[in-house]
Protein backbone atom coordinates (compact mmCIF):
# COMPACT_ATOMS: atom_id res chain seq x y z
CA UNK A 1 -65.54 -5.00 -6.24
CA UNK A 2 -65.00 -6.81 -9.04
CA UNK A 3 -61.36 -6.57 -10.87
CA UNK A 4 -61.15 -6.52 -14.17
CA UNK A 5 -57.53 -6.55 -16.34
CA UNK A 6 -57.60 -7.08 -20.18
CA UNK A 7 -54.89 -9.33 -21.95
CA UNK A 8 -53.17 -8.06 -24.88
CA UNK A 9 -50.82 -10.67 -25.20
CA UNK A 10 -52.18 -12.60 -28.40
CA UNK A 11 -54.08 -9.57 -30.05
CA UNK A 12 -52.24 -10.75 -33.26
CA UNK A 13 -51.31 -14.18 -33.16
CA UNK A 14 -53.28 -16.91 -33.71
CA UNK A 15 -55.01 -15.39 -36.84
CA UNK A 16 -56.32 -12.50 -34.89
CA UNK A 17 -54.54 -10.37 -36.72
CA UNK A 18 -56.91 -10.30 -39.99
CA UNK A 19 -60.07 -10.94 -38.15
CA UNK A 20 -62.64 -8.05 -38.55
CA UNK A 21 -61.79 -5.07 -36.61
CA UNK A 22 -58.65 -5.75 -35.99
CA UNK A 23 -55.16 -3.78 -36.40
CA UNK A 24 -56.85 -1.57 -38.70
CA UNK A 25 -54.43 1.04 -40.00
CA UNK A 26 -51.63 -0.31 -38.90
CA UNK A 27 -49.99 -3.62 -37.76
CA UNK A 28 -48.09 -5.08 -34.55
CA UNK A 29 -45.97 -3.60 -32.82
CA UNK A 30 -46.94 -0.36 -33.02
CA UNK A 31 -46.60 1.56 -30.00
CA UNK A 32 -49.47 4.27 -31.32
CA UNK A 33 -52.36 1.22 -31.58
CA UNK A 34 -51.45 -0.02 -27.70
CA UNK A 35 -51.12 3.66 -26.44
CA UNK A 36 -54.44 4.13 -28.11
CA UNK A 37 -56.22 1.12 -26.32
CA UNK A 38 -54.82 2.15 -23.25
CA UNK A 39 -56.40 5.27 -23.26
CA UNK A 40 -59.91 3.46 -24.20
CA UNK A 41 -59.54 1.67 -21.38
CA UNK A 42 -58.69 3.69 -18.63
CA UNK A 43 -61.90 5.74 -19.79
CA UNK A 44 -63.84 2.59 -19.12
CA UNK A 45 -62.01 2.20 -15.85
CA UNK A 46 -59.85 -0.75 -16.37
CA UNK A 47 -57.29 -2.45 -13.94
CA UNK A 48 -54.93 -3.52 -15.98
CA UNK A 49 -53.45 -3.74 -18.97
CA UNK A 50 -51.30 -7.51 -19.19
CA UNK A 51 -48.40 -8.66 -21.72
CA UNK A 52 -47.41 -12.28 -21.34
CA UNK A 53 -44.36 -13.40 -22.99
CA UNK A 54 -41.90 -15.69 -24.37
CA UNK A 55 -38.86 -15.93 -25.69
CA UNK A 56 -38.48 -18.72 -28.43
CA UNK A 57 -40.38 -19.22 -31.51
CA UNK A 58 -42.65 -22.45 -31.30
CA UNK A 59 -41.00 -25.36 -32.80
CA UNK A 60 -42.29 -28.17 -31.28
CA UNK A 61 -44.24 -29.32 -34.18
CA UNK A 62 -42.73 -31.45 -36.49
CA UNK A 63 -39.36 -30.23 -34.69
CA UNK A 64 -39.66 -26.78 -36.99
CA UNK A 65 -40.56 -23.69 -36.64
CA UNK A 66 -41.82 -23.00 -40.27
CA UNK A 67 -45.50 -23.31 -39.01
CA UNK A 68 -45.42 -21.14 -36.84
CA UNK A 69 -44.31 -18.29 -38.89
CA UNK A 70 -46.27 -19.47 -41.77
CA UNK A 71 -49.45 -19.48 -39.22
CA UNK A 72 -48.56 -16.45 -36.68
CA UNK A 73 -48.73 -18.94 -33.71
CA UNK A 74 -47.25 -17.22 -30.65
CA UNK A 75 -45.09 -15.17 -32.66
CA UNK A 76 -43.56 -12.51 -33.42
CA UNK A 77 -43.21 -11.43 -29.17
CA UNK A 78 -41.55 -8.11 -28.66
CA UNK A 79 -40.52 -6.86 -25.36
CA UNK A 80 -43.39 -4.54 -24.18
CA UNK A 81 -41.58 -2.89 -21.49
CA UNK A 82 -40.84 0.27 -24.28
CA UNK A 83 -44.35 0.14 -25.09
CA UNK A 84 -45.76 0.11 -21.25
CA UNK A 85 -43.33 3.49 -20.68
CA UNK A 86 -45.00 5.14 -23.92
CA UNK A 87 -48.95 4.15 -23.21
CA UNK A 88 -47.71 5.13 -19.80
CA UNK A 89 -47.41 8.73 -20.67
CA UNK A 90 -50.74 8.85 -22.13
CA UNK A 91 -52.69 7.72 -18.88
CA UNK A 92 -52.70 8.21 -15.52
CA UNK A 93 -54.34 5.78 -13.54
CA UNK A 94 -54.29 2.30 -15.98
CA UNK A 95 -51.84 0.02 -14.28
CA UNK A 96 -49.50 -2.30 -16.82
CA UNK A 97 -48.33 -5.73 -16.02
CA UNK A 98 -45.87 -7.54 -17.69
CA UNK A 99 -44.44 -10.78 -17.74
CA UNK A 100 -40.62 -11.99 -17.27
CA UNK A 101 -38.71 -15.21 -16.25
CA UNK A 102 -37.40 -16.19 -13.15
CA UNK A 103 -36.03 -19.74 -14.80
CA UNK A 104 -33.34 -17.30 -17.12
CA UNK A 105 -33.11 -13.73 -15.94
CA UNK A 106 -31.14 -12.90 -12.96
CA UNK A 107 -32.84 -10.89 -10.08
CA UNK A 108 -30.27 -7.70 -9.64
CA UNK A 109 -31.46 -6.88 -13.73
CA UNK A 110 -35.12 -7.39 -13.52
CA UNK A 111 -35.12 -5.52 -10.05
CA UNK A 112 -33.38 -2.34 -11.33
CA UNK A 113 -35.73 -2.59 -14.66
CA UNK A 114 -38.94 -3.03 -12.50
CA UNK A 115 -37.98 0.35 -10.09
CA UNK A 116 -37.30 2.37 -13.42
CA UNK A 117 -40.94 1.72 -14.96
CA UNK A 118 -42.71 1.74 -11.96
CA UNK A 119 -40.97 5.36 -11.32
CA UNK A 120 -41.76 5.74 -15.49
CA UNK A 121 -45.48 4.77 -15.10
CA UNK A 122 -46.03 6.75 -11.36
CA UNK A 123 -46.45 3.44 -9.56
CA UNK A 124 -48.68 1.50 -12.04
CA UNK A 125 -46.52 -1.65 -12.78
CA UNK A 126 -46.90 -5.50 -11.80
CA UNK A 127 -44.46 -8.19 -12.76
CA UNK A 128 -45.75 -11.29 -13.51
CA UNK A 129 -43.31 -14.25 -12.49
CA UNK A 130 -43.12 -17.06 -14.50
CA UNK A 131 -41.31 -20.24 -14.31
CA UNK A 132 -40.63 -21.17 -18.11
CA UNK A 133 -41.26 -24.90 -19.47
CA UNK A 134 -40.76 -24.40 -22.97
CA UNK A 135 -37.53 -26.14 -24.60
CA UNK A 136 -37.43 -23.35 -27.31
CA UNK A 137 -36.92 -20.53 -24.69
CA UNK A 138 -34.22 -22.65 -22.84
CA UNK A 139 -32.02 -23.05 -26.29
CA UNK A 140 -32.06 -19.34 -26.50
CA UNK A 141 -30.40 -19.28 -23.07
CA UNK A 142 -28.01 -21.88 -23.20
CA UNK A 143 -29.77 -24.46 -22.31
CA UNK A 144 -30.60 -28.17 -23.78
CA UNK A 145 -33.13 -29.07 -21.51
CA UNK A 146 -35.56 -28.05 -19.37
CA UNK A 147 -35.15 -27.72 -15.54
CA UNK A 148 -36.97 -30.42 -13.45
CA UNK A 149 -40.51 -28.34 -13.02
CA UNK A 150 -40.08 -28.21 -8.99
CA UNK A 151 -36.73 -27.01 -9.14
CA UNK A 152 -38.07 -24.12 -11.19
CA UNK A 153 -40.08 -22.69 -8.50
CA UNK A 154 -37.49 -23.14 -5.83
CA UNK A 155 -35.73 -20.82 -7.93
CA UNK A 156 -38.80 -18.44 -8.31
CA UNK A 157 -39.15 -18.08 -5.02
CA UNK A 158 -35.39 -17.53 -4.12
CA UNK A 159 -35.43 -15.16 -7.32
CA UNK A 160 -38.20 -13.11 -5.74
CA UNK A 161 -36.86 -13.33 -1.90
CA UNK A 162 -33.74 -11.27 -3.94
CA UNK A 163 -36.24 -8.82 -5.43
CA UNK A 164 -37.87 -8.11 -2.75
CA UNK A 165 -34.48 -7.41 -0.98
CA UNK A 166 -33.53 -5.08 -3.27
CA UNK A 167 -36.52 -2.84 -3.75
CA UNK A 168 -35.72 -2.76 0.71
CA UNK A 169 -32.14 -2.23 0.05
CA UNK A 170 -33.11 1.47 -0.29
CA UNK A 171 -35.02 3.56 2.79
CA UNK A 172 -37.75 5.80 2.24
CA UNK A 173 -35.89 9.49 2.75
CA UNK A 174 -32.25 8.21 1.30
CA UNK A 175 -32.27 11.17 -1.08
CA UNK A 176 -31.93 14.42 1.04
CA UNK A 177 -31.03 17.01 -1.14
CA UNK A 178 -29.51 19.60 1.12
CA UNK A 179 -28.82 22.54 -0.93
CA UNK A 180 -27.35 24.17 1.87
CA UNK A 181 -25.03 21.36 2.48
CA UNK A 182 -24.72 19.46 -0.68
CA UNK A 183 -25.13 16.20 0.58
CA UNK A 184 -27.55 14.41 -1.52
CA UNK A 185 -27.84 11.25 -0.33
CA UNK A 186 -28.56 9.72 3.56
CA UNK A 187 -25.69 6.83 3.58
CA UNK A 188 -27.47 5.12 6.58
CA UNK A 189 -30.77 4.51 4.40
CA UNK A 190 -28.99 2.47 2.06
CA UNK A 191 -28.21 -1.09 2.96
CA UNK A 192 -26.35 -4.36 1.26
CA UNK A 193 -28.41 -7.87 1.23
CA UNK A 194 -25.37 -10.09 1.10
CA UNK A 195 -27.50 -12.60 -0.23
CA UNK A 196 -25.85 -15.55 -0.86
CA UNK A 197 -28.67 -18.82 -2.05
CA UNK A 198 -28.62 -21.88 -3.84
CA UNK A 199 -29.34 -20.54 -7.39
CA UNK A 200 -28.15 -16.34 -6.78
CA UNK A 201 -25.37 -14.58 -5.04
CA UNK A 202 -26.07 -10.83 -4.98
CA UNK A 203 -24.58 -8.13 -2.70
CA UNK A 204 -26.93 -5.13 -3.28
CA UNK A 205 -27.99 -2.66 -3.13
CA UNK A 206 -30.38 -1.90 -5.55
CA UNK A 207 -28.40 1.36 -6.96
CA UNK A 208 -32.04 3.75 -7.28
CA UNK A 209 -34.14 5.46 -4.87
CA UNK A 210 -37.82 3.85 -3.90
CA UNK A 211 -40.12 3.82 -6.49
CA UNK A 212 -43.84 5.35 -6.02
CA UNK A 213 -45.19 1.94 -5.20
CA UNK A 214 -42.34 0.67 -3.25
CA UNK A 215 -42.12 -2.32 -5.82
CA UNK A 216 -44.31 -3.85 -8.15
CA UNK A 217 -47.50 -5.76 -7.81
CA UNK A 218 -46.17 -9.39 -7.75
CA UNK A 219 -48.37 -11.79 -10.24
CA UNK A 220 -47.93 -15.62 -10.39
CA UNK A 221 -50.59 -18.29 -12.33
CA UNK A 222 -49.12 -21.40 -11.46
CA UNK A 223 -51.73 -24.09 -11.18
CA UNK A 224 -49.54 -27.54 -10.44
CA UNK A 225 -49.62 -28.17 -6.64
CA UNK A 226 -45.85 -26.56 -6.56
CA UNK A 227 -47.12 -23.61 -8.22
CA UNK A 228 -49.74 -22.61 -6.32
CA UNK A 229 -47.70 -23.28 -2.91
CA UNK A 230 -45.37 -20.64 -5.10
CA UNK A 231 -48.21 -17.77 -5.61
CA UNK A 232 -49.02 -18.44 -1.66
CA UNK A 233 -45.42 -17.57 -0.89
CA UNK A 234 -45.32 -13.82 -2.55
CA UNK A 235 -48.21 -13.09 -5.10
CA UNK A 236 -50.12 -10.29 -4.28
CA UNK A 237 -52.67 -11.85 -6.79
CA UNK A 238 -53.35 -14.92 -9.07
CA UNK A 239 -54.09 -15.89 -12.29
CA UNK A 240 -56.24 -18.60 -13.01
CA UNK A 241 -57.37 -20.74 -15.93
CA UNK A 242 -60.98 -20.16 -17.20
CA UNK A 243 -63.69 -22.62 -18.72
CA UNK A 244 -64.34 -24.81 -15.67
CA UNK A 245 -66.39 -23.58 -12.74
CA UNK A 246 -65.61 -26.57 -10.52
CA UNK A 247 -61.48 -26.40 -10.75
CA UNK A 248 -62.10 -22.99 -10.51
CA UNK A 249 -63.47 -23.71 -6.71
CA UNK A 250 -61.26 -26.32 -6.33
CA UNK A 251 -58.20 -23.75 -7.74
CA UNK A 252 -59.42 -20.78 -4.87
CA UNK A 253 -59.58 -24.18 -2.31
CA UNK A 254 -56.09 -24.96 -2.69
CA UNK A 255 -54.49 -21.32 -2.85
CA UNK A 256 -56.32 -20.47 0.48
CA UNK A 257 -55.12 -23.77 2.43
CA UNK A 258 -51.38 -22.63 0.42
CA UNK A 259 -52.00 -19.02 1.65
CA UNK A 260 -52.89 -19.97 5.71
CA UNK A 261 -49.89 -22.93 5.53
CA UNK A 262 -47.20 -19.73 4.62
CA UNK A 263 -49.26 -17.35 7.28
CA UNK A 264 -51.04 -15.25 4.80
CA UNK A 265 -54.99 -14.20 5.47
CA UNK A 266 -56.49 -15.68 2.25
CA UNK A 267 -58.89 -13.23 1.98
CA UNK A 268 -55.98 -10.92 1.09
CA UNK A 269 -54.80 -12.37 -2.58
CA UNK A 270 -57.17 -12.58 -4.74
CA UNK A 271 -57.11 -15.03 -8.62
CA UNK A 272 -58.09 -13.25 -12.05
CA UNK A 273 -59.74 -15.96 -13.46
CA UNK A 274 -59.00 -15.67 -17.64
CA UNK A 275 -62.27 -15.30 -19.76
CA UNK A 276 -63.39 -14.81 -23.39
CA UNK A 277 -66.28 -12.41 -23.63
CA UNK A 278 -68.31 -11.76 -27.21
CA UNK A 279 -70.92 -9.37 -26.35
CA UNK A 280 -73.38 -8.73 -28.95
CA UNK A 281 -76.25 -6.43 -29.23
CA UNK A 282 -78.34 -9.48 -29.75
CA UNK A 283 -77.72 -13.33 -28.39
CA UNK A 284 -77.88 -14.61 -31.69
CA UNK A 285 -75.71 -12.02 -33.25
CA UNK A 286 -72.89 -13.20 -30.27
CA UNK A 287 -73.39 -17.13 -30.99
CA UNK A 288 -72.28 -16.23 -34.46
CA UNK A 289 -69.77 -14.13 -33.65
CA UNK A 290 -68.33 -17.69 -31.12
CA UNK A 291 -68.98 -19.81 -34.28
CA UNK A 292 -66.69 -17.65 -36.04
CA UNK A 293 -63.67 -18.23 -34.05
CA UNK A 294 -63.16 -22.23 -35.23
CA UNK A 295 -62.48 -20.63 -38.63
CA UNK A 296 -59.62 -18.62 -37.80
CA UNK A 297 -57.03 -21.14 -37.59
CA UNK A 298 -55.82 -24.24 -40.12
CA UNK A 299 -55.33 -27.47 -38.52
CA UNK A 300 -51.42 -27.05 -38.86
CA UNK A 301 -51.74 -24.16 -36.83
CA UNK A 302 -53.93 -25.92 -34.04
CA UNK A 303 -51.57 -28.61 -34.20
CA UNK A 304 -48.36 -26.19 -33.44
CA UNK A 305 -50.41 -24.03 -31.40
CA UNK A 306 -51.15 -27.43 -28.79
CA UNK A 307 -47.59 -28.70 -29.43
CA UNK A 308 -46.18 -25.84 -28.30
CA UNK A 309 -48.14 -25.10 -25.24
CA UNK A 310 -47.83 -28.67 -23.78
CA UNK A 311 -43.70 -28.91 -24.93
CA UNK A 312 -44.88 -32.31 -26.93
CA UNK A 313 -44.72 -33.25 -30.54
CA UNK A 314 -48.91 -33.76 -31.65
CA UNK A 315 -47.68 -34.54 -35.22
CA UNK A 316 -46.63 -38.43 -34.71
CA UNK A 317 -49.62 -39.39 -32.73
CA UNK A 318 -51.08 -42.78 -33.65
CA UNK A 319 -54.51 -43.36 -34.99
CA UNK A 320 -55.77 -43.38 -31.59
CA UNK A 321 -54.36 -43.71 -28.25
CA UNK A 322 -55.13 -43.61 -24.44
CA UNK A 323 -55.03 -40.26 -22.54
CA UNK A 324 -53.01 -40.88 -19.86
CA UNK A 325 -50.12 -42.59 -21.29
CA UNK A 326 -49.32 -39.15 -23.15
CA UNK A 327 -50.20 -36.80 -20.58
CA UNK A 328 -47.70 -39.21 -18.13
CA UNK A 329 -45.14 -38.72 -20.87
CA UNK A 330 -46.11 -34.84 -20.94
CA UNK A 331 -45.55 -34.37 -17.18
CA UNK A 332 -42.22 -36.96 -17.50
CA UNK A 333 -40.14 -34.17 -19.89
CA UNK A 334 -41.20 -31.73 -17.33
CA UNK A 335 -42.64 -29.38 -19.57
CA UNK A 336 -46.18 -29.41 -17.76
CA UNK A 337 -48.73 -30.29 -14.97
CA UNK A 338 -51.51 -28.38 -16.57
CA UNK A 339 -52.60 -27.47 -19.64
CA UNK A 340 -54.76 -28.83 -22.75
CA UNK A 341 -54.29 -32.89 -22.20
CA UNK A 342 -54.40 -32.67 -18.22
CA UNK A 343 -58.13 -30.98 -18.69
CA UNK A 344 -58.91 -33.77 -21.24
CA UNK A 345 -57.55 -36.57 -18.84
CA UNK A 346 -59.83 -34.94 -16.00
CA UNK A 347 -63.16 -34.52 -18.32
CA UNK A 348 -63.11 -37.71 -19.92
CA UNK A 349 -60.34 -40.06 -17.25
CA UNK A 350 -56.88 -41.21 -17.90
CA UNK A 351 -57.70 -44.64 -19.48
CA UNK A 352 -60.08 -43.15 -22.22
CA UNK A 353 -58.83 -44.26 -25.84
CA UNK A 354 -59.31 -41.23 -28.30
CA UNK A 355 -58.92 -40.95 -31.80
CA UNK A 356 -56.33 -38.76 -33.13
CA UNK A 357 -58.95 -36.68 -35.12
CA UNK A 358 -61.54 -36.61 -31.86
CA UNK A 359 -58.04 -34.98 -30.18
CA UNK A 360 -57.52 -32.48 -32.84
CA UNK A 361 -61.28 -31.55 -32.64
CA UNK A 362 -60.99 -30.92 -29.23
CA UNK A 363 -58.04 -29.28 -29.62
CA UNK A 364 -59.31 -26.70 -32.22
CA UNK A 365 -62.12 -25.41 -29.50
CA UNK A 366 -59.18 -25.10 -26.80
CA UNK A 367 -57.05 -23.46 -29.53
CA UNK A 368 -59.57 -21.03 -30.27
CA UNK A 369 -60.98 -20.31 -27.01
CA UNK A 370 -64.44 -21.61 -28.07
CA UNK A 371 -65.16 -23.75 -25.55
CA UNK A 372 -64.27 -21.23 -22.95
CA UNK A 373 -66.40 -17.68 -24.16
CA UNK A 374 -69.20 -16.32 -22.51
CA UNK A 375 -71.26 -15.16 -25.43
CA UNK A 376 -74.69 -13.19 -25.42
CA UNK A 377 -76.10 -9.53 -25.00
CA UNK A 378 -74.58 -7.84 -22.26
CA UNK A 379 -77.17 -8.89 -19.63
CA UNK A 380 -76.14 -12.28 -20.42
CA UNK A 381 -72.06 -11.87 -20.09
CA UNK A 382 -72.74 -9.74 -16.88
CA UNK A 383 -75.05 -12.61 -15.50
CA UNK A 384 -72.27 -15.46 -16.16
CA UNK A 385 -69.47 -13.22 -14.83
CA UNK A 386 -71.09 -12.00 -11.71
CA UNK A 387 -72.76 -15.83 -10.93
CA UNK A 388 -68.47 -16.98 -11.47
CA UNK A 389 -67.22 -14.36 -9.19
CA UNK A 390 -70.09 -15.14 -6.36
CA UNK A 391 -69.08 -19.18 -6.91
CA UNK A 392 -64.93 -18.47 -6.48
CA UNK A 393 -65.80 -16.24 -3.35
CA UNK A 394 -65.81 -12.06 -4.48
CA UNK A 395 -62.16 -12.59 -4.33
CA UNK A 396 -60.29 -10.75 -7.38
CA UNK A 397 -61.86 -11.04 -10.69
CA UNK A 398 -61.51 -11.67 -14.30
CA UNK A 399 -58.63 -11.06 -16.63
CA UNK A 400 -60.62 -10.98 -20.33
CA UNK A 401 -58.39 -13.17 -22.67
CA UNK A 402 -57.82 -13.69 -26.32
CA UNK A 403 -59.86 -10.77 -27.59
CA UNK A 404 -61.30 -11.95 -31.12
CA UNK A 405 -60.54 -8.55 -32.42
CA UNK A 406 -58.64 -5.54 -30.91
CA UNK A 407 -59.28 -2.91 -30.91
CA UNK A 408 -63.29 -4.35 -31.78
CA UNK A 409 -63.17 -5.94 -28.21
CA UNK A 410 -62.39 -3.95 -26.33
CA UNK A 411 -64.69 -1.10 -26.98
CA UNK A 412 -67.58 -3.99 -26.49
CA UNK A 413 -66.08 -4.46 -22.74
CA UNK A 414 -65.76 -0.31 -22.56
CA UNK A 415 -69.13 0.72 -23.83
CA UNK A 416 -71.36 -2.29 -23.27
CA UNK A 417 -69.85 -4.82 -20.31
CA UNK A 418 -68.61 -2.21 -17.90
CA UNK A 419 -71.40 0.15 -17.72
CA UNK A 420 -74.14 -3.39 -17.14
CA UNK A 421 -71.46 -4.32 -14.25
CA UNK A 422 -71.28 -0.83 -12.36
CA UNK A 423 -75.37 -0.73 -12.91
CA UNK A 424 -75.05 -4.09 -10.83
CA UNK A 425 -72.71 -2.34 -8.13
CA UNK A 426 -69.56 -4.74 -9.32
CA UNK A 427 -67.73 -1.98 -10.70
CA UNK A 428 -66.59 1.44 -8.98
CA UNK A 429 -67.66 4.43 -11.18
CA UNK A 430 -64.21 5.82 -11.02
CA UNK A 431 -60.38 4.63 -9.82
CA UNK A 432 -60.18 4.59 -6.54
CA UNK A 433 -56.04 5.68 -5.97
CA UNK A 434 -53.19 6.25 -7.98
CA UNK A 435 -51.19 3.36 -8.02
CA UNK A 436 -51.78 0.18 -9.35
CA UNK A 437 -51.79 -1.33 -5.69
CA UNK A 438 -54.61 0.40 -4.72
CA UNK A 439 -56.82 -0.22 -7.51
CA UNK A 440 -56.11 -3.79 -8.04
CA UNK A 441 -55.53 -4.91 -4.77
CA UNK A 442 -57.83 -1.95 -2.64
CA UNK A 443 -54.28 -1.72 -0.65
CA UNK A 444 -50.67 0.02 -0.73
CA UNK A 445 -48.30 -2.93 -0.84
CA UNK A 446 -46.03 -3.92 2.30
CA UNK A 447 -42.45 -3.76 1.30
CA UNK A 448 -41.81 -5.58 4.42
CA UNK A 449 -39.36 -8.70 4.46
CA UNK A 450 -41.30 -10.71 7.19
């Protein structure tokens, strides 16, 4: 079957906040207007729910962050881990993932907060793992400077070895509750780690009792070679950048050789591969609707938007200037491997000379998403989708991106896109468990160590 999760990490930055159809009534963060689109879309049978995050406010532009509060660019970010436990209590069967850093948090904390929701949500959280690159999000944690990219996920990966740990530390049956005794708790079910790493030292245990899914569904999207051998070390699944059918293949390639090198079956982790989707009653009627989105942004806010996304200053560049000189000073601050100038050196090669207004041109469809929706009737969205899922190997899914309007799109996904894709036998009529583990992966998940 075909996954599906919906992203509703952006559904008011970026100037999606005043397009039509959005936020009416009220304005972010209410908890009421995400508690009511989780309810639409568990009807329509939905995955997941995800909330990316960060932690600074974008100020790589011009070395301020005045654009980006005058624009709305990747800001304001609440925590959404109050506003998973409330949408929780207004669903059943909807599974919530959200997003914290392994590059500034410390395991023992995001452990004990990941037991609590899952127990909060019945067993319906993932934690996405991310290994921060921005400079803004270091300065808010002490930090002048980045750490060196690779060291990052050595840290991930001890920083999840800990979680896993803990969510062990404590047996299946350690709460007895013997009325007739009084004893409570079974001592012999609850066991120290004594772990003692390069980057943590943590004795354990985990002070709670098992949660309903044993931990969380573990999420990682790294893309750089170092990420992805990171995902193939503990992800349950992926997610993966949309827009490009052949790095798609070439992503799924790489994760599966990653996945059989740590001695995991590949055909066991699937990659949500992030997609816009416009669908409109009539082709034409979508096109327009695509057109639309190069208007919702000024160039200041496309430039602040790229700066901060690739952790380099877009405001200084020259008239024109050759590709791969600044995606080599890009990848030489650490910041990133990926990302907006790494797809332009692979489309058009690292000696091309561009102009800086052929960059910011480019940069507006990225920005936007324009260059990477599916737009047409519903046949047509269904047809691209299911011919992208065959080509990446039924593995996983899509996680739909950037709506242009929420609530707007995601009743078009409920009412139109999901019915066409369980017509075509990609979608199952109904959830098929109760955790988020079995619906997203088809599996409970091994708490095992080994």
């Amino acid at each position: 079957m075909m996954k599906l999760a919906f992203d509703l990490s952006f559904t008011h930055t970026e100037g999606r906040w005043q397009a039509p159809g959005s936020w009416v009534g009220t304005s972010y963060p209410d908890h009421r207007m995400f508690t009511e689109i989780a309810v639409t879309a568990e009807r329509a049978g939905i995955d997941m729910l995800f909330f990316g995050d960060g932690v600074g406010v974008p100020d790589t532009w011009k070395g301020s962050m005045d654009a980006a509060v005058r624009w709305g660019i990747q800001w304001p970010r609440q925590d959404m881990s109050p506003v998973v436990a409330a949408a929780a209590q207004a669903t059943t069967r909807i599974g919530f993932g959200l997003t914290y850093s392994s590059t500034y948090l410390h395991p023992f904390y995001l452990a004990r907060l990941m037991n609590s929701l899952d127990h909060v949500t019945g067993g319906r959280i993932a934690l996405n793992v991310v290994a921060s690159g921005r400079v803004s999000d270091a300065a808010n944690y002490g930090f002048d400077t980045l750490m060196p990219h690779d060291r990052r996920y050595e840290r991930m990966e001890e920083f999840v070895e800990v979680c896993r740990r803990l969510w062990a530390s404590a047996e299946p049956g350690v709460v007895v509750e013997d009325r007739t005794t009084g004893q409570y708790g079974d001592p012999t079910k609850l066991h120290r780690i004594d772990h003692r790493g390069e980057h943590f030292a943590v004795r354990g245990p985990l002070p709670t009792v098992p949660s309903p899914q044993g931990r969380p569904v573990l999420v990682q999207a790294g893309a750089s070679p170092r990420g992805i051998a990171a995902s193939a070390s503990f992800a349950d699944i992926v997610f993966g950048v949309g827009g490009d059918r052949d790095r798609q293949v070439r992503h799924r390639a790489d994760l599966d050789a990653a996945l059989e090198r740590a001695g995991r079956d590949p055909a066991t982790v699937g990659i949500l591969w992030a997609v816009q989707v416009i669908v409109g009653v009539t082709a034409a009627e979508a096109q327009q609707r695509r057109a639309e989105l190069l208007g919702g942004l000024s160039l200041e806010g496309i430039g602040t938007y790229l700066s901060y996304n690739s952790g380099f200053d877009f405001s200084g560049l020259p008239s024109s200037f050759v590709l791969g000189e600044i995606a080599a000073e890009i990848e030489a601050a650490q910041s990133t491997q990926a990302g907006f100038v790494a797809e332009l050196v692979e489309r058009l090669g690292a000696d091309t000379r561009i102009s800086r207004a052929e960059f910011f041109d480019a940069g507006w469809r990225h920005s936007t998403g324009y260059d990477q929706t599916i737009a047409g009737t519903v046949e047509d969205v269904a047809d691209q989708l299911e011919d992208q899922f065959e080509a990446t190997g039924r593995r996983g899914g899509f996680m739909i991106t950037n709506p242009v309007c929420m609530p707007g799109s995601l009743y078009d996904v409920a009412h139109l896109l999901v019915p066409e894709l369980r017509r075509r036998g990609l979608r199952p009529d109904s959830y098929p468990g109760s955790t988020l583990a079995e619906n997203l992966l088809g599996r409970p998940l091994s708490c095992r160590l080994s």
